[in-house]
C-alpha atoms as a PDB file:
ATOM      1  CA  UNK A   1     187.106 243.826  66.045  1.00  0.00           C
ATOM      2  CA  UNK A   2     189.044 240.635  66.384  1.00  0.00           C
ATOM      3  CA  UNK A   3     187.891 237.274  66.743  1.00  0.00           C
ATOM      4  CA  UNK A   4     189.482 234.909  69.652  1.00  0.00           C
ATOM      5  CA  UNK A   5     188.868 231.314  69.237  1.00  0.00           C
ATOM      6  CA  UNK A   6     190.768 228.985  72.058  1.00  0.00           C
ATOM      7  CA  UNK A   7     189.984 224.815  72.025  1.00  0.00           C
ATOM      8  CA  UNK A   8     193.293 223.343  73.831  1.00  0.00           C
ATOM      9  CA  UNK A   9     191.931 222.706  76.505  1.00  0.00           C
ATOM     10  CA  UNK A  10     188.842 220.693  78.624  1.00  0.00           C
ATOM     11  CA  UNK A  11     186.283 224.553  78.654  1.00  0.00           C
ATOM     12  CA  UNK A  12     186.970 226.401  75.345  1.00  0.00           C
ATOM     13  CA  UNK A  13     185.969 229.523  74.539  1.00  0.00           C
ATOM     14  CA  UNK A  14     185.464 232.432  71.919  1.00  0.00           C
ATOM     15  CA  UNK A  15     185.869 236.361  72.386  1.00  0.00           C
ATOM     16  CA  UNK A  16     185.486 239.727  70.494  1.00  0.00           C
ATOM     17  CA  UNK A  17     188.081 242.305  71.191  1.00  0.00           C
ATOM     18  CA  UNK A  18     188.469 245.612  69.868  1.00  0.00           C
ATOM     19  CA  UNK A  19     191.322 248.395  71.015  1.00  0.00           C
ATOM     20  CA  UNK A  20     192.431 245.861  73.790  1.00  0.00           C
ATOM     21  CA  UNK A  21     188.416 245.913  75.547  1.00  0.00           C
ATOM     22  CA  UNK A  22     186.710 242.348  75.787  1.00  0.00           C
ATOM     23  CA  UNK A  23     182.970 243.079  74.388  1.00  0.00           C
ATOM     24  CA  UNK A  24     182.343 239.660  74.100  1.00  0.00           C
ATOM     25  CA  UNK A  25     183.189 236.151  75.906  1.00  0.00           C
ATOM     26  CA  UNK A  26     181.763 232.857  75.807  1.00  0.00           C
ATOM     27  CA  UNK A  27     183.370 229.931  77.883  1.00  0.00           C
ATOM     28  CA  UNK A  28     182.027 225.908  76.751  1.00  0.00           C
ATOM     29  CA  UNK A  29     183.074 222.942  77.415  1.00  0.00           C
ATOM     30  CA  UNK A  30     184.975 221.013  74.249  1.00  0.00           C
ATOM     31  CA  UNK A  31     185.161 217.362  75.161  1.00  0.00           C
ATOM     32  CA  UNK A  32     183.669 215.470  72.411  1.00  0.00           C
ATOM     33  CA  UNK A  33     181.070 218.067  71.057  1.00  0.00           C
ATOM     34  CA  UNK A  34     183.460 220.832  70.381  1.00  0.00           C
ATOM     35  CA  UNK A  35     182.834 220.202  66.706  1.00  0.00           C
ATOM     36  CA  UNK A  36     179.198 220.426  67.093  1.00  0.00           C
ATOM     37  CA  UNK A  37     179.124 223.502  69.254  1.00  0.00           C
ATOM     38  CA  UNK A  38     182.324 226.128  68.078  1.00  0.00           C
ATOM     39  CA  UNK A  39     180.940 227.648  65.072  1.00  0.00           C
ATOM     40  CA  UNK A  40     177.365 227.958  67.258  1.00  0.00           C
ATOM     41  CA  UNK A  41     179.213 229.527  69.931  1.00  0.00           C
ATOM     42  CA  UNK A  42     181.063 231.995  67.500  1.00  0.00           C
ATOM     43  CA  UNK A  43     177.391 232.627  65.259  1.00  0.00           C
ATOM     44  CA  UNK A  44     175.666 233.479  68.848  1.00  0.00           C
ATOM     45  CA  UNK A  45     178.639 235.862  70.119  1.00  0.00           C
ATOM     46  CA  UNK A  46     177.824 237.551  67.196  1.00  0.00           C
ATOM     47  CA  UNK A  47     173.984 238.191  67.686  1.00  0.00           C
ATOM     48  CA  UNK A  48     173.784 235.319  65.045  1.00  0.00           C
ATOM     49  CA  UNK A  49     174.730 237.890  62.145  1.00  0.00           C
ATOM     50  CA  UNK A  50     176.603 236.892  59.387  1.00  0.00           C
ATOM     51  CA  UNK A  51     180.197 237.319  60.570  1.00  0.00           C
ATOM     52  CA  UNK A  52     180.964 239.692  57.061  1.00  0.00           C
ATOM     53  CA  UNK A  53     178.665 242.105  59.158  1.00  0.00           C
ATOM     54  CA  UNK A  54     179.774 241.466  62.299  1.00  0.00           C
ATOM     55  CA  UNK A  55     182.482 243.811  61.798  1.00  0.00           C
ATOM     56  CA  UNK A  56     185.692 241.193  62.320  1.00  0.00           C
ATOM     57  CA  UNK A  57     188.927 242.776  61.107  1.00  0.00           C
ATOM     58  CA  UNK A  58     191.247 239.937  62.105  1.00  0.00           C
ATOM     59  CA  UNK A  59     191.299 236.335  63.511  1.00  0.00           C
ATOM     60  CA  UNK A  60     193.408 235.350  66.395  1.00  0.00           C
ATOM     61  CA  UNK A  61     193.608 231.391  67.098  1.00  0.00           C
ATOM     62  CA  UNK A  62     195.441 229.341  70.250  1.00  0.00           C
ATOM     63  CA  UNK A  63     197.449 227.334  68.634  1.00  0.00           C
ATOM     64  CA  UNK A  64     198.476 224.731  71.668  1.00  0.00           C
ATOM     65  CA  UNK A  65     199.929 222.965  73.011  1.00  0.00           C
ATOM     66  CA  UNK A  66     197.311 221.263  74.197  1.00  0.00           C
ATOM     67  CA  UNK A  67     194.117 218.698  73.192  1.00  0.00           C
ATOM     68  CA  UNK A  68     195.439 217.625  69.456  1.00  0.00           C
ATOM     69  CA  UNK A  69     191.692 216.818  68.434  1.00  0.00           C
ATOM     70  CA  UNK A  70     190.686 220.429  69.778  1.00  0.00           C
ATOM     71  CA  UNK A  71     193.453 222.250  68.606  1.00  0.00           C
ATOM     72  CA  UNK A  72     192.967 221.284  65.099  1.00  0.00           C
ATOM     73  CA  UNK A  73     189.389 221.608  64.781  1.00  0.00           C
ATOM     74  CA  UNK A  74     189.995 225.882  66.181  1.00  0.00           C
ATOM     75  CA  UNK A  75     192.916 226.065  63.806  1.00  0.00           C
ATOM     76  CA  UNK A  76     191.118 224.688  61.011  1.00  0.00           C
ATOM     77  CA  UNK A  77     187.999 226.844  61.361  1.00  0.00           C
ATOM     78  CA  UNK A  78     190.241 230.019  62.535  1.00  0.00           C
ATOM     79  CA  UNK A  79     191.725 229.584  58.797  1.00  0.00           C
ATOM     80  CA  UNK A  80     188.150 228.884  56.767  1.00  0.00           C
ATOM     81  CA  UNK A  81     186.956 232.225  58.756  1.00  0.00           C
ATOM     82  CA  UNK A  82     190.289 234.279  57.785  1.00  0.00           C
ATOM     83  CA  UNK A  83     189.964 233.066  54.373  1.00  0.00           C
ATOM     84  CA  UNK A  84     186.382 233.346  53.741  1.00  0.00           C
ATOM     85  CA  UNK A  85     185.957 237.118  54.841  1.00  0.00           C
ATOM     86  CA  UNK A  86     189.533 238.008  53.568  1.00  0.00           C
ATOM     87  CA  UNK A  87     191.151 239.196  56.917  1.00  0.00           C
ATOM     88  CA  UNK A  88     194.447 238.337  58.522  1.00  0.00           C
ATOM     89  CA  UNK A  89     194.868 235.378  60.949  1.00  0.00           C
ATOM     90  CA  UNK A  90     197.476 235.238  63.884  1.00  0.00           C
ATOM     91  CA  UNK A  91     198.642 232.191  65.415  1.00  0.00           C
ATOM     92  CA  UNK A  92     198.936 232.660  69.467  1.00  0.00           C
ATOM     93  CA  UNK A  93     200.857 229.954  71.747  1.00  0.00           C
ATOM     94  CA  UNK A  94     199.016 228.748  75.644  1.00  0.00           C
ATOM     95  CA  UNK A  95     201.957 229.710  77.344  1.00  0.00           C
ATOM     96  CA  UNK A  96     201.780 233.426  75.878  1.00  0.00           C
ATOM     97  CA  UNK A  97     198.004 234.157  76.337  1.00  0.00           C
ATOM     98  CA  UNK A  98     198.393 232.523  80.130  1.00  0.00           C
ATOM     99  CA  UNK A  99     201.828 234.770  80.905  1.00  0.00           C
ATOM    100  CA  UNK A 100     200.026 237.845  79.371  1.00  0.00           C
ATOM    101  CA  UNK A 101     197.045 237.351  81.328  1.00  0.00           C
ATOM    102  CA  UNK A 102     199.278 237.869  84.425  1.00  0.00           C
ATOM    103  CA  UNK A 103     199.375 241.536  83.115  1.00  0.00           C
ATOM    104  CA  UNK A 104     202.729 242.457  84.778  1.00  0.00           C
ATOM    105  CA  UNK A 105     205.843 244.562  84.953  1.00  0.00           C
ATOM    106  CA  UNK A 106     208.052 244.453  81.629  1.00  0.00           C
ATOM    107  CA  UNK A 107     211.019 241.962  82.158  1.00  0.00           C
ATOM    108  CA  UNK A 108     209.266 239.564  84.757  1.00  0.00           C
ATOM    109  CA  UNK A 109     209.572 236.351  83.550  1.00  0.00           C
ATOM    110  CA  UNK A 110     206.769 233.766  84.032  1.00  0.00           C
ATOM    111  CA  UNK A 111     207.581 229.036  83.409  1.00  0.00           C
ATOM    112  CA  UNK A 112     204.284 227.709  82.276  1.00  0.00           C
ATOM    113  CA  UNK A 113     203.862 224.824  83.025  1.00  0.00           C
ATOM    114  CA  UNK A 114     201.095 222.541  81.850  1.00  0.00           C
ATOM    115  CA  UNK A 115     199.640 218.965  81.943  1.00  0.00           C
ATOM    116  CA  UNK A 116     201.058 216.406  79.348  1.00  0.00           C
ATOM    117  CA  UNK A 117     200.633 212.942  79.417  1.00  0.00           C
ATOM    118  CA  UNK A 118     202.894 210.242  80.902  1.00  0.00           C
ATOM    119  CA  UNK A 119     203.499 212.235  83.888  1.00  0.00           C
ATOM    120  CA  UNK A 120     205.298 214.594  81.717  1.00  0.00           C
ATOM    121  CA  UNK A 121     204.904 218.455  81.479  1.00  0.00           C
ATOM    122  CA  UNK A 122     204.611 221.180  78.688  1.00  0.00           C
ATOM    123  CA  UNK A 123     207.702 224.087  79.725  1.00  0.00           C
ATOM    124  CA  UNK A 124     207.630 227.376  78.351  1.00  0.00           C
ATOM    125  CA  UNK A 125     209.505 229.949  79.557  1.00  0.00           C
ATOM    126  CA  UNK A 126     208.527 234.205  78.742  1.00  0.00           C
ATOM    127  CA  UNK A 127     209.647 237.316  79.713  1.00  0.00           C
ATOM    128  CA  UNK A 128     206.960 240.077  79.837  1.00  0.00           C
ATOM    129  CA  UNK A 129     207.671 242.752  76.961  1.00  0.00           C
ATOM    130  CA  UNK A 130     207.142 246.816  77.257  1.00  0.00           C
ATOM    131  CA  UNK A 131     203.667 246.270  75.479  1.00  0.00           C
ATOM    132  CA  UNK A 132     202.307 244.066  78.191  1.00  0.00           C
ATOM    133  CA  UNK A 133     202.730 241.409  75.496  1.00  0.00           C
ATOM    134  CA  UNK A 134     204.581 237.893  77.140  1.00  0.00           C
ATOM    135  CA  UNK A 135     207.563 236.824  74.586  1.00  0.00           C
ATOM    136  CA  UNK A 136     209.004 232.874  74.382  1.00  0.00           C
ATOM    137  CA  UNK A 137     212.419 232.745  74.987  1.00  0.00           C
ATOM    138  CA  UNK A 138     212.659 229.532  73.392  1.00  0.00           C
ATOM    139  CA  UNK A 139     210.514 226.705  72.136  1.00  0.00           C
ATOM    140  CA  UNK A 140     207.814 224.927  74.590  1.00  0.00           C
ATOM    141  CA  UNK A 141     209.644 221.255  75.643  1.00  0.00           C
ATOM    142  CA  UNK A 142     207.651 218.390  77.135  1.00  0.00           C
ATOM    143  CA  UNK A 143     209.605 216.938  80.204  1.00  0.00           C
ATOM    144  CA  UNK A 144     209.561 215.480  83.429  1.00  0.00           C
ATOM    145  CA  UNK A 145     208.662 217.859  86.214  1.00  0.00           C
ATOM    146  CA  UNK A 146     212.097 217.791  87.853  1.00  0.00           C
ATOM    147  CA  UNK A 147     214.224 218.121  84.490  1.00  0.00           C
ATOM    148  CA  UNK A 148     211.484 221.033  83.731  1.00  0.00           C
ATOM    149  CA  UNK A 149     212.208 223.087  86.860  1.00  0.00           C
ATOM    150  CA  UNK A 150     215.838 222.655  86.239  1.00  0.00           C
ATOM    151  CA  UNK A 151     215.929 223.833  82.649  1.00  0.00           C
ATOM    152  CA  UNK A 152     213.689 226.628  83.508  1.00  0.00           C
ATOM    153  CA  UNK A 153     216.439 227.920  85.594  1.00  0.00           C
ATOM    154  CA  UNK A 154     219.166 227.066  83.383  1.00  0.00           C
ATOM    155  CA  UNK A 155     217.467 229.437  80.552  1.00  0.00           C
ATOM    156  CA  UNK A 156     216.942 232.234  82.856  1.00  0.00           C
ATOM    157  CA  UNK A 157     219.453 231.942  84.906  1.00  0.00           C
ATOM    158  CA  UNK A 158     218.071 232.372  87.823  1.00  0.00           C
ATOM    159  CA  UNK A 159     214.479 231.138  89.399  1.00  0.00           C
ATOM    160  CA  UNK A 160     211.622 232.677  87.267  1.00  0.00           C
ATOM    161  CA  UNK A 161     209.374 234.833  88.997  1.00  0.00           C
ATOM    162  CA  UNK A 162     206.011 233.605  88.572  1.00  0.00           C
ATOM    163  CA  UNK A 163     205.285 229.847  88.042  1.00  0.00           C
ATOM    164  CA  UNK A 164     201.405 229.286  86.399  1.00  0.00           C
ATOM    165  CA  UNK A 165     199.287 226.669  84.242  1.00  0.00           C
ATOM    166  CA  UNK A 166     197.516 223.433  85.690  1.00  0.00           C
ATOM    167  CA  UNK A 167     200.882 221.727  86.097  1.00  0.00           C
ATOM    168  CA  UNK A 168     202.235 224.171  88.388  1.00  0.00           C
ATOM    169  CA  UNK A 169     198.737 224.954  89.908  1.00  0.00           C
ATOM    170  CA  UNK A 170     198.961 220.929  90.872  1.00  0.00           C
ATOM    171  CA  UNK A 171     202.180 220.858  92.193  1.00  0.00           C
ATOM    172  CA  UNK A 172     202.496 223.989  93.945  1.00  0.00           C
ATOM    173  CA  UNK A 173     204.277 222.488  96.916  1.00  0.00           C
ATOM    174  CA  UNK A 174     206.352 220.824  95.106  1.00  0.00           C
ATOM    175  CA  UNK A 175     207.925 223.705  93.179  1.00  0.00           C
ATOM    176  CA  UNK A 176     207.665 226.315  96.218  1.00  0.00           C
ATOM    177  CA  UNK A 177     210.353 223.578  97.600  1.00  0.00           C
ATOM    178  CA  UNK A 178     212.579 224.100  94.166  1.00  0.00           C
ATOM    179  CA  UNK A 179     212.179 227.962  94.156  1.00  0.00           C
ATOM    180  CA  UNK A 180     210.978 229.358  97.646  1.00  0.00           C
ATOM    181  CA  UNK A 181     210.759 232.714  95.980  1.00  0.00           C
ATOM    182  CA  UNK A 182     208.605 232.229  93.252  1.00  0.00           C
ATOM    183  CA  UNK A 183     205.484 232.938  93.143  1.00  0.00           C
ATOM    184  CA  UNK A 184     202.541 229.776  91.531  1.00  0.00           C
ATOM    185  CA  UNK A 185     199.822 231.031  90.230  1.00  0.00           C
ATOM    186  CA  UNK A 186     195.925 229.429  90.196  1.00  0.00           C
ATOM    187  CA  UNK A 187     193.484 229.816  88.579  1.00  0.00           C
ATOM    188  CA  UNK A 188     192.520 232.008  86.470  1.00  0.00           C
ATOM    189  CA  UNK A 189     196.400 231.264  85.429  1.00  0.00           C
ATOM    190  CA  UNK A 190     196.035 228.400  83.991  1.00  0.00           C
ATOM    191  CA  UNK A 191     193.010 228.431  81.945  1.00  0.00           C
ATOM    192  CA  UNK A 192     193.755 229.785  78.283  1.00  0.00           C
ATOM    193  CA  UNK A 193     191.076 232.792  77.098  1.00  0.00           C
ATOM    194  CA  UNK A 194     189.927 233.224  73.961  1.00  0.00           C
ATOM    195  CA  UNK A 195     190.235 236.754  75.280  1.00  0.00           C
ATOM    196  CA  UNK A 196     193.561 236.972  75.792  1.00  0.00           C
ATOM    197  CA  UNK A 197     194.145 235.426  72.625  1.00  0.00           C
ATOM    198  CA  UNK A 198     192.609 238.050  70.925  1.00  0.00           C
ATOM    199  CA  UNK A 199     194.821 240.510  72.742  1.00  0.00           C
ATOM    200  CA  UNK A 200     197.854 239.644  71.663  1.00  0.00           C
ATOM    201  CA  UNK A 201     196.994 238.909  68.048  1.00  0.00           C
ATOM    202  CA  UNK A 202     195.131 242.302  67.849  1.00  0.00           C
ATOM    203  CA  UNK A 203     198.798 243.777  69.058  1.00  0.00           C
ATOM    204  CA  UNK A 204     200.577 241.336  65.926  1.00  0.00           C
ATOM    205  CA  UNK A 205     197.879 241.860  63.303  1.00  0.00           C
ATOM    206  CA  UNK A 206     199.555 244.686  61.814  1.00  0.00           C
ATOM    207  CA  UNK A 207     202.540 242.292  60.827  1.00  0.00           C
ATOM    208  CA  UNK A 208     200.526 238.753  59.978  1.00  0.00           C
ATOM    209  CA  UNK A 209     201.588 237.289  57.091  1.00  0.00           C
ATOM    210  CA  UNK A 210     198.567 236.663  54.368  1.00  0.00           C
ATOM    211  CA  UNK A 211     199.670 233.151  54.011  1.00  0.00           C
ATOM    212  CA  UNK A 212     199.055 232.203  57.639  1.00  0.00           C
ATOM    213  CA  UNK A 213     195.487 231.542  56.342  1.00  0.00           C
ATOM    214  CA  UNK A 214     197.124 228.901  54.501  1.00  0.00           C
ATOM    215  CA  UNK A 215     200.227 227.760  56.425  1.00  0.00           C
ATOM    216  CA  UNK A 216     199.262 228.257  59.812  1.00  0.00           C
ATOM    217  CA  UNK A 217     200.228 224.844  61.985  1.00  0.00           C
ATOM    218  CA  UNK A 218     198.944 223.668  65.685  1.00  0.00           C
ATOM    219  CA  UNK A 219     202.225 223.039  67.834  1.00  0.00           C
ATOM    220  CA  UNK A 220     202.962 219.939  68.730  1.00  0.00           C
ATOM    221  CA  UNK A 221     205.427 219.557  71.076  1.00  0.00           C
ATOM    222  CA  UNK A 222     205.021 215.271  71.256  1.00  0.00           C
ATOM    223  CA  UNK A 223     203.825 212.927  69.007  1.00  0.00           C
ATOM    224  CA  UNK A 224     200.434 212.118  69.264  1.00  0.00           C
ATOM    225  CA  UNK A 225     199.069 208.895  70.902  1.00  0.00           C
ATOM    226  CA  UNK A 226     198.539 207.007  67.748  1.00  0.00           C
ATOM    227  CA  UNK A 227     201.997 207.944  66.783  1.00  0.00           C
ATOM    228  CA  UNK A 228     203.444 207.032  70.138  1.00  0.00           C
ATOM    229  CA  UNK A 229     201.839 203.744  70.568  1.00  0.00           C
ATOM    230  CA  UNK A 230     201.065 202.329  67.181  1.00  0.00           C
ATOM    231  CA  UNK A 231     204.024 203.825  65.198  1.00  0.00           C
ATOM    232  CA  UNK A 232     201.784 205.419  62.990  1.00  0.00           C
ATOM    233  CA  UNK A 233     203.050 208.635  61.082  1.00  0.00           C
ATOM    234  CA  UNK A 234     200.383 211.053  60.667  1.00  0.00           C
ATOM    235  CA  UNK A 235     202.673 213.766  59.544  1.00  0.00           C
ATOM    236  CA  UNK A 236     201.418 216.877  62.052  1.00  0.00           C
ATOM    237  CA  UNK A 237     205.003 217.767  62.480  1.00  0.00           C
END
């Protein structure tokens, strides 16, 4: 059984998966209780057994981008869980449990695109692998919506196929004008599962390093708002 736990964005949730089946789900939302209520979510998924006996072989965490403040709080108690019962712990990205969810053909190749501030957006471009597994052709960048179409394009190519997260959800029009052929996705594209978290790091447990429970990072693609308008360093990088 592996252990999902996704916080990046406004409704979090946590999820059980064994052999690629969701048994369990449980969708919350974060906002400013997240720390209060993740660990309560994760005890109840799991009948409120210890989670040594709950059977948990692996934990699979999103790692962003996203909410900094939620991010770090699933990443930090994804890594006291690992480390505590002595199982691996897989790092998963918001771009590759949203393409993945898609669940298509090998070689289509999905832009997510989600919310940042400033009127800026998180780009990630994937192509979907032979396991049903979406793979990041190269690392997310935080851009203007324009400039993100544009370089989506230039890594590819060619147009992607399938355009999804709340960014592309809210400017569907916009991009069908840029690539007439692609397809935008809604929701349920552009919420992040703890699910499909789970999915993926159940296919990439075999290979997790044992010092992710140690090393393991969120991804932060900007600096964070303290950093941006104070100057402060806080070192997430």
């Amino acid at each position: 059984m592996i252990l999902g736990i996704e916080t990046s964005g406004p409704i979090s949730s946590v999820a059980l998966v064994s052999g690629g089946r969701r048994w369990s789900e449980r969708f919350f939302e974060s906002r400013r209780a997240l720390n209060q209520m993740l660990a309560g979510q994760i005890a109840d998924m799991c009948d409120g057994r210890p989670l040594s006996e709950a059977g948990i072989e692996g934990v699979a965490v999103g790692i962003g981008p996203g909410s900094f403040t939620g991010v770090r709080m699933g990443v930090a108690l994804a890594k006291a869980v690992a480390h505590a019962l002595g199982v691996p712990l897989v790092g998963v990205s918001a771009p590759e449990a949203m393409a993945t969810s898609l669940g298509s053909r090998p070689h289509y190749t999905i832009c997510v695109l989600q919310k940042a501030r400033a009127g800026e957006v998180y780009m990630t471009v994937l192509v979907m692998g032979e396991g049903g597994i979406a793979r990041e052709l190269a690392p997310t960048q935080v851009l203007r919506l324009a400039r993100a179409l544009k370089a989506a394009e230039e890594l590819l190519g060619r147009p992607p196929d399938h355009l999804c997260g709340d960014a592309a959800r809210e400017h569907c029009g916009t991009i069908q004008e840029v690539f007439d052929s692609a397809r935008v996705g809604d929701e349920p594209s552009s919420l992040v599962r703890a699910a499909d978290v789970a999915a993926i790091g159940e296919a990439r447990m075999a290979d997790a390093d044992p010092e992710t429970v140690f090393t393991l990072r969120p991804r932060y693609v900007r600096l964070s708002q303290a950093e941006r308008e104070h100057g402060v360093d806080l070192k997430l990088r």
